[in-house]
Each structure stands twice: as C-alpha cells, then as structure tokens.
N, C-alpha and C. Protein backbone atom coordinates (compact mmCIF):
# COMPACT_ATOMS: atom_id res chain seq x y z
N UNK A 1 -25.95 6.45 64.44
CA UNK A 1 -26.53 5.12 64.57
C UNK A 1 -25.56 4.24 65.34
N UNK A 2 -25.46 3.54 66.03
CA UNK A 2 -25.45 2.47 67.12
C UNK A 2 -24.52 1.65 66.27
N UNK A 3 -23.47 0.89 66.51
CA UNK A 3 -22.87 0.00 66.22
C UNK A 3 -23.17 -1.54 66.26
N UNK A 4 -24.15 -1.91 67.34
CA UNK A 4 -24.35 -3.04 67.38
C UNK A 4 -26.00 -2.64 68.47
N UNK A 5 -26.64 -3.56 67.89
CA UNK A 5 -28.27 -3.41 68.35
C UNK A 5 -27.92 -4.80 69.43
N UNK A 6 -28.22 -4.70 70.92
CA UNK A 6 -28.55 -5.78 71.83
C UNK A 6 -30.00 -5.55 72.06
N UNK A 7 -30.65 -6.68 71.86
CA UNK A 7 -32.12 -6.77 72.00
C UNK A 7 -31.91 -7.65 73.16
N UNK A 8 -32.61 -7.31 74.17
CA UNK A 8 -32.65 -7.24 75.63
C UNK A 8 -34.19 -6.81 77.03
N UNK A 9 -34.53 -7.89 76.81
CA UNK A 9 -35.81 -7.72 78.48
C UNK A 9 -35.65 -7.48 79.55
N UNK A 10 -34.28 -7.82 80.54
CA UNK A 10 -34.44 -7.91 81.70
C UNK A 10 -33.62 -6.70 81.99
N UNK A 11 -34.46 -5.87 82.66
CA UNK A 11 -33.44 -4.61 83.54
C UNK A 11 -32.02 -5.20 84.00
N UNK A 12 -31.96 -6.02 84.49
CA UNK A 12 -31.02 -6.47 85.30
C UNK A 12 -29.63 -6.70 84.45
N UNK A 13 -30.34 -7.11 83.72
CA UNK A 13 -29.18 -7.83 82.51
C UNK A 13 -28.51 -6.37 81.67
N UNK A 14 -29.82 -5.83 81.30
CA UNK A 14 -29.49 -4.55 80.71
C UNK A 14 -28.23 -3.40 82.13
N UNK A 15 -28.40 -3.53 82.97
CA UNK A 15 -27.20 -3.01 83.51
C UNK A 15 -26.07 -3.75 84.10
N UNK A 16 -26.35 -4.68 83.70
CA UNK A 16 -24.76 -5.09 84.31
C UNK A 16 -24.47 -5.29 82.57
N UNK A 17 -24.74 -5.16 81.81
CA UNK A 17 -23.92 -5.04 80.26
C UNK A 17 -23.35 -3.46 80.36
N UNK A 18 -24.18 -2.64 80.87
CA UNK A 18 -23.82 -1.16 80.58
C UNK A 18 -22.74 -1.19 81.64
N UNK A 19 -22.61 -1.62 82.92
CA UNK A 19 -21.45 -1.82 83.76
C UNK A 19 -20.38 -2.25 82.99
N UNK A 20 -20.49 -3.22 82.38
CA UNK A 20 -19.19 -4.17 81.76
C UNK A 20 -19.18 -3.51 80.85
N UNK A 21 -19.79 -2.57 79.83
CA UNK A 21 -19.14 -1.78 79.12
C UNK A 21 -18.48 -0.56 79.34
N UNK A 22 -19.12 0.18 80.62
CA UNK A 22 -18.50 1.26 81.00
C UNK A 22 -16.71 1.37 80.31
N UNK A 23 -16.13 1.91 79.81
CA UNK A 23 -14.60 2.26 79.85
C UNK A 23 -14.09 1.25 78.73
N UNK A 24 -15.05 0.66 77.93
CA UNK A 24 -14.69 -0.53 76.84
C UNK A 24 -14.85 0.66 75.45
N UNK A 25 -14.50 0.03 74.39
CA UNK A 25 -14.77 0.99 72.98
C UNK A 25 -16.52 0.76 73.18
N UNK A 26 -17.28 -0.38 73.52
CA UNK A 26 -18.53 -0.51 72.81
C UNK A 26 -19.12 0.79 73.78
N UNK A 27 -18.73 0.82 74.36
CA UNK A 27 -19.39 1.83 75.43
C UNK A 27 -20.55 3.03 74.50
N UNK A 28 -21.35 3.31 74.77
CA UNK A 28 -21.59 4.72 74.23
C UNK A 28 -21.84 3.69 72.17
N UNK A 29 -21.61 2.98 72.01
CA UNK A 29 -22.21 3.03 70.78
C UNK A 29 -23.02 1.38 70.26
N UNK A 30 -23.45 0.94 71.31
CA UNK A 30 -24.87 -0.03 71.08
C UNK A 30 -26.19 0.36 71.44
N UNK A 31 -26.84 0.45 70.50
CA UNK A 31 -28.30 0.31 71.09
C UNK A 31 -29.28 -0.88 71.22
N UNK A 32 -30.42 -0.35 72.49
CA UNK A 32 -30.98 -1.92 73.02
C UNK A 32 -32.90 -1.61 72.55
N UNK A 33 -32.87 -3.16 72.29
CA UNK A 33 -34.38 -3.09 72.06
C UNK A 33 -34.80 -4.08 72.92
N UNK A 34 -36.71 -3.51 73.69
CA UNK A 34 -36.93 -4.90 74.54
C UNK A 34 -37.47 -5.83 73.65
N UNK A 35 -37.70 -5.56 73.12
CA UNK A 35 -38.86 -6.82 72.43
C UNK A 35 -38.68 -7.22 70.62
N UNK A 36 -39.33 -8.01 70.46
CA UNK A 36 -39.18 -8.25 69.09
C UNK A 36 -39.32 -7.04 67.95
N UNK A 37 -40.78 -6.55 68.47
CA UNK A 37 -40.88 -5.26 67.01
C UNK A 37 -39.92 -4.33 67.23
N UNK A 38 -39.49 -3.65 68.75
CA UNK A 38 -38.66 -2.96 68.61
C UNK A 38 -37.43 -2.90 68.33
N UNK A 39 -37.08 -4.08 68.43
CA UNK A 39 -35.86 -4.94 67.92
C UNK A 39 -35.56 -4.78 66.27
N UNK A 40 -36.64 -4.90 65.54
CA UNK A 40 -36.94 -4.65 64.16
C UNK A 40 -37.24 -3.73 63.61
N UNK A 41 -38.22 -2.17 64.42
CA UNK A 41 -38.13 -1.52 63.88
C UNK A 41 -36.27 -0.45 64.05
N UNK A 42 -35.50 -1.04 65.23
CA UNK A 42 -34.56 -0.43 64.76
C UNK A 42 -33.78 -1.25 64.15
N UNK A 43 -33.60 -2.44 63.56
CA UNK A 43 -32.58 -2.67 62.81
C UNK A 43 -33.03 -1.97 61.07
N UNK A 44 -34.38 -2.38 61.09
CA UNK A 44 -34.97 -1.19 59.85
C UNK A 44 -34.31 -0.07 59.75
N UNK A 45 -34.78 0.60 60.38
CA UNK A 45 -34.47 1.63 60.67
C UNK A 45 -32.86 1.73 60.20
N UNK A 46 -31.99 1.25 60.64
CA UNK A 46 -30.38 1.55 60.64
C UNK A 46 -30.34 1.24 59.11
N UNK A 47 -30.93 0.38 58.34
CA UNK A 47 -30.76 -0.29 57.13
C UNK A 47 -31.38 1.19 56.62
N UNK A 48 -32.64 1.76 56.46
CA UNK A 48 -32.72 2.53 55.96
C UNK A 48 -32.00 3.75 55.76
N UNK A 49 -31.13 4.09 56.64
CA UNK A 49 -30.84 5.39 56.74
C UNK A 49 -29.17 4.97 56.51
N UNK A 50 -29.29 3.64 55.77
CA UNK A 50 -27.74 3.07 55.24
C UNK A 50 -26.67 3.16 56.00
N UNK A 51 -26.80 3.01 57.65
CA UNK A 51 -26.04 2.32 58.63
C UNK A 51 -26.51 1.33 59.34
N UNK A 52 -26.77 0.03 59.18
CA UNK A 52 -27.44 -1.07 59.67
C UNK A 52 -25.98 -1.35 60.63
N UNK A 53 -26.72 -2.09 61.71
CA UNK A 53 -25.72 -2.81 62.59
C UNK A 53 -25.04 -3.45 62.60
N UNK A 54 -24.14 -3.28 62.74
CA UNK A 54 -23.15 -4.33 62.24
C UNK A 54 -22.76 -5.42 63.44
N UNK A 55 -23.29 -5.94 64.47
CA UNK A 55 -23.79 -6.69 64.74
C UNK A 55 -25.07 -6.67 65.78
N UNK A 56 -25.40 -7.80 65.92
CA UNK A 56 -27.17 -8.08 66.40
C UNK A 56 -27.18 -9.27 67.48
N UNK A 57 -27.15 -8.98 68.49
CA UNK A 57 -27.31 -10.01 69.55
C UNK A 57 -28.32 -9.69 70.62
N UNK A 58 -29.08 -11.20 70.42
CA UNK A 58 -30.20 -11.02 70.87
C UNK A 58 -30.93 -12.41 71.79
N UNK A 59 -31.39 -11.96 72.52
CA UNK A 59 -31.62 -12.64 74.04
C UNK A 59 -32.81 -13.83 72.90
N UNK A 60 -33.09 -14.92 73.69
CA UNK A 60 -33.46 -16.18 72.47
C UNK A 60 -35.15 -15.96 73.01
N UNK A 61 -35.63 -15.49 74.43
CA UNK A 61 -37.05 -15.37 74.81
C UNK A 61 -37.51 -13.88 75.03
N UNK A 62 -38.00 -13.10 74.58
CA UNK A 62 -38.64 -12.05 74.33
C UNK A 62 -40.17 -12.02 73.89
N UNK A 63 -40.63 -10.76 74.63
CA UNK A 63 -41.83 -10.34 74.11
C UNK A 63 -42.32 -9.98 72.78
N UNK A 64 -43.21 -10.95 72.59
CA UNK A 64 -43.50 -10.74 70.90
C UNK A 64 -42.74 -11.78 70.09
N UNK A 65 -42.66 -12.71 70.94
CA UNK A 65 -41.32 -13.33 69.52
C UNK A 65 -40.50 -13.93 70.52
N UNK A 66 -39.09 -14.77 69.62
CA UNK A 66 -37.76 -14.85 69.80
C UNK A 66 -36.58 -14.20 69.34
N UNK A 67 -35.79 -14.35 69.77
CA UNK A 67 -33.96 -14.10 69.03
C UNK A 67 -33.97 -14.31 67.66
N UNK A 68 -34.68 -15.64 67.78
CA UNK A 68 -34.20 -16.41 65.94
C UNK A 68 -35.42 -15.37 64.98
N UNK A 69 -36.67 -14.98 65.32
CA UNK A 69 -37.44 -14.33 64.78
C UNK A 69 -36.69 -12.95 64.11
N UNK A 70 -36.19 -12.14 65.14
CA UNK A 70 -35.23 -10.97 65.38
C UNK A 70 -34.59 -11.20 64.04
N UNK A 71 -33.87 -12.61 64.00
CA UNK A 71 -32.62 -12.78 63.00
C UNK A 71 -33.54 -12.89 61.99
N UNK A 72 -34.11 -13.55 61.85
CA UNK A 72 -34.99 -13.76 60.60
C UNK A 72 -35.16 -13.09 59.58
N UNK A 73 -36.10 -11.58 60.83
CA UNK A 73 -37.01 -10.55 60.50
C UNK A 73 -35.80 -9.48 59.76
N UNK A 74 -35.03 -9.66 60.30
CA UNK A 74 -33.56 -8.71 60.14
C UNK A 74 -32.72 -8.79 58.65
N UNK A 75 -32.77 -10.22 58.45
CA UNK A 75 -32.29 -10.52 57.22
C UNK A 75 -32.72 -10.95 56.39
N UNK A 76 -34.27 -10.45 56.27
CA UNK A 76 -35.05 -10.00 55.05
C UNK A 76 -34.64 -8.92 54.66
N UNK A 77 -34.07 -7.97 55.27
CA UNK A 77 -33.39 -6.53 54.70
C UNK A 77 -32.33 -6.36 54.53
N UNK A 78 -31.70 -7.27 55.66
CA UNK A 78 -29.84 -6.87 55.22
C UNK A 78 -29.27 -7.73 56.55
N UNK A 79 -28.45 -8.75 56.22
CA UNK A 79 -26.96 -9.01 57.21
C UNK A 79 -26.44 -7.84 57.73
N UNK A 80 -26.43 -8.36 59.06
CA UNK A 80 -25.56 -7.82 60.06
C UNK A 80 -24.15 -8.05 59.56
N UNK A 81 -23.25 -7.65 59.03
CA UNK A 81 -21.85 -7.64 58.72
C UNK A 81 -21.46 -8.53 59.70
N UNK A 82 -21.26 -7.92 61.03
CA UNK A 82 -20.20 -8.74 61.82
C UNK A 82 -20.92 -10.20 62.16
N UNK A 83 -22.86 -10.20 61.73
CA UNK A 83 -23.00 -11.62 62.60
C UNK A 83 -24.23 -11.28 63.32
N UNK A 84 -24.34 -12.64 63.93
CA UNK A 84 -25.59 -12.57 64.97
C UNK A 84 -25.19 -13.08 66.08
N UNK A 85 -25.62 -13.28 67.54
CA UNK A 85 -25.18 -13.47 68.53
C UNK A 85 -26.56 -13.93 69.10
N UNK A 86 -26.79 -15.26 69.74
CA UNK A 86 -27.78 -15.64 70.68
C UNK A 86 -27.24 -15.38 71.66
N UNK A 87 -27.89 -14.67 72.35
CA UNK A 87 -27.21 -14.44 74.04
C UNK A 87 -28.32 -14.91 74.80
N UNK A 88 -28.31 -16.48 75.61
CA UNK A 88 -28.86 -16.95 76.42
C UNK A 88 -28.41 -17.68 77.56
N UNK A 89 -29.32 -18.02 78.46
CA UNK A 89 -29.64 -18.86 79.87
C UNK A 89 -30.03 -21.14 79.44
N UNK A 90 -30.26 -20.40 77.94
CA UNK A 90 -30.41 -21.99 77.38
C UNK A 90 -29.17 -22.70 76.86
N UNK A 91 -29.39 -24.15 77.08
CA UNK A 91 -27.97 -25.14 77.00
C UNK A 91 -28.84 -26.07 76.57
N UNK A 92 -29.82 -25.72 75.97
CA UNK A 92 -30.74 -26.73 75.47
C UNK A 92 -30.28 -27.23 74.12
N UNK A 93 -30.00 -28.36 73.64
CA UNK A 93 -29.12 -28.61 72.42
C UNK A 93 -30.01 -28.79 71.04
N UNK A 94 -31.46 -28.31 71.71
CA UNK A 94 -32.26 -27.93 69.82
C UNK A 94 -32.39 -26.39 69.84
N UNK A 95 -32.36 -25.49 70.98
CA UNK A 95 -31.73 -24.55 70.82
C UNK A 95 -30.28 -23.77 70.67
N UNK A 96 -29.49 -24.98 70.70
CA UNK A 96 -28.27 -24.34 69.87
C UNK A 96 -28.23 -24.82 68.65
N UNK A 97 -28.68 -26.23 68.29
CA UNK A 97 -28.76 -26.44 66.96
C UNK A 97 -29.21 -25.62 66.61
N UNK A 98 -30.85 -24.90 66.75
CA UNK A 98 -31.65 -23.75 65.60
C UNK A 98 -30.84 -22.47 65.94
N UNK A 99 -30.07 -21.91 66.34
CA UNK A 99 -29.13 -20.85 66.36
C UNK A 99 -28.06 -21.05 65.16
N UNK A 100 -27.41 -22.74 65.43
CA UNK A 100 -26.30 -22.49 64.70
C UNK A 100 -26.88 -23.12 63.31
N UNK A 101 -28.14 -23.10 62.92
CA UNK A 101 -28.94 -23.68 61.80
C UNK A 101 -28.88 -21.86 60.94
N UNK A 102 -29.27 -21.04 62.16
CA UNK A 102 -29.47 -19.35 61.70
C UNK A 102 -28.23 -18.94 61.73
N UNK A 103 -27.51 -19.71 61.42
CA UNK A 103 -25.82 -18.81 61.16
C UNK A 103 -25.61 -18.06 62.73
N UNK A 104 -25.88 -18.37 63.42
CA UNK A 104 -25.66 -17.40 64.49
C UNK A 104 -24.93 -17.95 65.69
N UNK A 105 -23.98 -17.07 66.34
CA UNK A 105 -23.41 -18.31 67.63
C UNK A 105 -24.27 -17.62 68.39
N UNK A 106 -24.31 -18.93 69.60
CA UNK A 106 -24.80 -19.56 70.44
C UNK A 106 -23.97 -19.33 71.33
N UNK A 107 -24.22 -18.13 72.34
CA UNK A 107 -23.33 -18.14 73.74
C UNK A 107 -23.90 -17.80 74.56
N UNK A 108 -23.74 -18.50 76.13
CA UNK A 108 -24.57 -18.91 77.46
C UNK A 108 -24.57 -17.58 78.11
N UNK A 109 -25.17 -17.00 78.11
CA UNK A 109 -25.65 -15.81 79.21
C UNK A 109 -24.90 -15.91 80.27
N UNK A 110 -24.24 -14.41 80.59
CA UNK A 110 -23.03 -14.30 82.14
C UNK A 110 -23.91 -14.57 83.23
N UNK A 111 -23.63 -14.73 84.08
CA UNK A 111 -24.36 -14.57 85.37
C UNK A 111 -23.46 -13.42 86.07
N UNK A 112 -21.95 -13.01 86.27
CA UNK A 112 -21.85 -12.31 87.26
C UNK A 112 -20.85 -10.88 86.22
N UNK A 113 -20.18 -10.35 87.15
CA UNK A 113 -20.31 -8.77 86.37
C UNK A 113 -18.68 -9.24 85.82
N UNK A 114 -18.17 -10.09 86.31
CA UNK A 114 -16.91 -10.36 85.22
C UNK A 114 -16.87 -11.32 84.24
N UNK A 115 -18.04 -12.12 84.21
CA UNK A 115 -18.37 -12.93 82.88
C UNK A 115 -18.99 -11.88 81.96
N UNK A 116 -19.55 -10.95 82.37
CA UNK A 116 -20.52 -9.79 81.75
C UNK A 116 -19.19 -9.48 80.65
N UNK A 117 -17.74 -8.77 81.54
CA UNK A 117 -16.66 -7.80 81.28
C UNK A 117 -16.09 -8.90 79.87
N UNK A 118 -15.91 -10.48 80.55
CA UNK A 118 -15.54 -11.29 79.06
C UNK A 118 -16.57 -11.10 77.73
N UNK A 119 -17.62 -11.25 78.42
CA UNK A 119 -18.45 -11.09 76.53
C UNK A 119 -18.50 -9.56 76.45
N UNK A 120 -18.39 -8.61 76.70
CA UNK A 120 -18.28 -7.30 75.89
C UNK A 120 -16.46 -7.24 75.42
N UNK A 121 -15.56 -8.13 75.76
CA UNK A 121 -14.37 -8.20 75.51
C UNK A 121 -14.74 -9.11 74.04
N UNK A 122 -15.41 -10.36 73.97
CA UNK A 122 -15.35 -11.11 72.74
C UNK A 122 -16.32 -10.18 72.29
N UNK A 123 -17.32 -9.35 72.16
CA UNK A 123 -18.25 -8.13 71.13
C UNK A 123 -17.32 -7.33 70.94
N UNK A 124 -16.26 -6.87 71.70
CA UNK A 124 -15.58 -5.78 70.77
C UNK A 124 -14.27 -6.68 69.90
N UNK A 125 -14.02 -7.67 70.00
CA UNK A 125 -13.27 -8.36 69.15
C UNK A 125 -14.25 -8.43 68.04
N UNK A 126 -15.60 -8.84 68.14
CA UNK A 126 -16.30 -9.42 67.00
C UNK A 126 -16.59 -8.13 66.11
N UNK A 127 -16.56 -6.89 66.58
CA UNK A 127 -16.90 -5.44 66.03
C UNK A 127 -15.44 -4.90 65.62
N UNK A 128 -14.66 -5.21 65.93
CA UNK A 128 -13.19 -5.15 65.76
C UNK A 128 -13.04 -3.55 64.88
N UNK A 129 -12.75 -2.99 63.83
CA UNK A 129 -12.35 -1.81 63.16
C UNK A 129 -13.60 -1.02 63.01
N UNK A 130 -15.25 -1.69 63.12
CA UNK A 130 -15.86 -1.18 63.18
C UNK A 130 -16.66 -0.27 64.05
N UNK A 131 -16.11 -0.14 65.64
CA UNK A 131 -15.76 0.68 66.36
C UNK A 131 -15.33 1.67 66.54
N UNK A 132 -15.92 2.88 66.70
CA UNK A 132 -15.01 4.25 66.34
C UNK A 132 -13.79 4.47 67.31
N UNK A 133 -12.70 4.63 67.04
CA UNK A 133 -11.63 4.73 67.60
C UNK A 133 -11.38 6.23 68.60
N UNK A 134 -12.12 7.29 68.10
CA UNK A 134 -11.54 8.53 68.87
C UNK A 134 -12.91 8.64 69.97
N UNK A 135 -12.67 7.55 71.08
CA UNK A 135 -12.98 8.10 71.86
C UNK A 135 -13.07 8.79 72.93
N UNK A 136 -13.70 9.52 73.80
CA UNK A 136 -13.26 10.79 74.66
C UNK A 136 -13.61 10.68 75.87
C-alpha cells in the first residue's frame, strides 16, 4: 500500500509530480486518484486492509466533488496520521479559511518543475520515518 494517496486531475500536474519525485524517497510509494470516489475508494481501501495513508493531499476542484469532500469522506474512517494537504491554484481566502477550518494546510500549487522538486521536499519532510528507507 502507498504511503501517501495524491488525488489529482490534470495529466500535466500528475507528471511533473512524478518528475519531481523521480530520485526522492516518495518516489515509487504514493498513489494517485482522479476524482473524488476514487480518491475514497482507495483511502478505504488502505484503512481496510490496516495500512491507511499516512498522508492525503488533494487538489481542492475535482470530478465528483472537492478536496475538502475527500477529507471529509476520509475521516469518517480514519485520520491520515501525517495530515491533509490542499494542493491548489486558489489564494482565495474562504478557501483557505475552509481548509484550515478541515485541519488541513493550505498550499498554492507549483507552476514550474522546481517549485514541483520544493513540495515533494516539504511531503517527504511531512512523511518523515514513515517512508521506507531501503531503497534500490
């Protein structure tokens, strides 16, 4: 099971994260959902099989839903240990209030592939020991 679930729509976005993780610890152990249910049926999923994610960051506009839904839907079953993460394009200040209302930070979406390289640098700080160490 996946260390940290990124729920994620845009192709685009989805590879320049897998770029900026290339050669990082997260590399090789997040999994991505596009949309809301799928977003939920795998954090289910990880809860059931008694490895839930230990963290959950998730884009705030998606199909089927939002981010905050995601969080919602998520912690009717179980906290994410490390947290939640809004990862957006919004600077809208009732959307960071209702983020930081959901316990969750609120951080502005990269635009280029070395803002990408800083937030998978602050996700593997935020995943910190929970990262498997032997990797190959």
């Amino acid at each position: 099971m996946a260390v940290m679930l990124w729920v994620e729509d845009s192709d685009s976005d989805e590879l320049l994260m897998e770029f900026a993780a290339a050669d990082t610890p997260l590399a090789g152990h997040y999994e991505v959902a596009r949309s809301v249910p799928e977003a939920l049926d795998a954090g289910i999923r990880g809860v059931r099989a008694g490895m839930p994610h230990q963290l959950v960051v998730v884009d705030l506009r998606l199909p089927g839903g939002s981010g905050w839904d995601v969080v919602a839907g998520l912690r009717d079953h179980a906290a994410a240990p490390r947290g939640y993460v809004v990862l957006t394009s919004s600077n809208d200040p009732v959307d960071i209030a209702q983020s930081e209302a959901l316990g969750c930070a609120h951080v502005q979406k990269p635009y280029t592939l070395e803002d990408w390289r800083t937030l998978v640098d602050d996700l593997v700080d935020r995943l910190g020991d929970a990262l498997p160490s032997d990797r190959a």
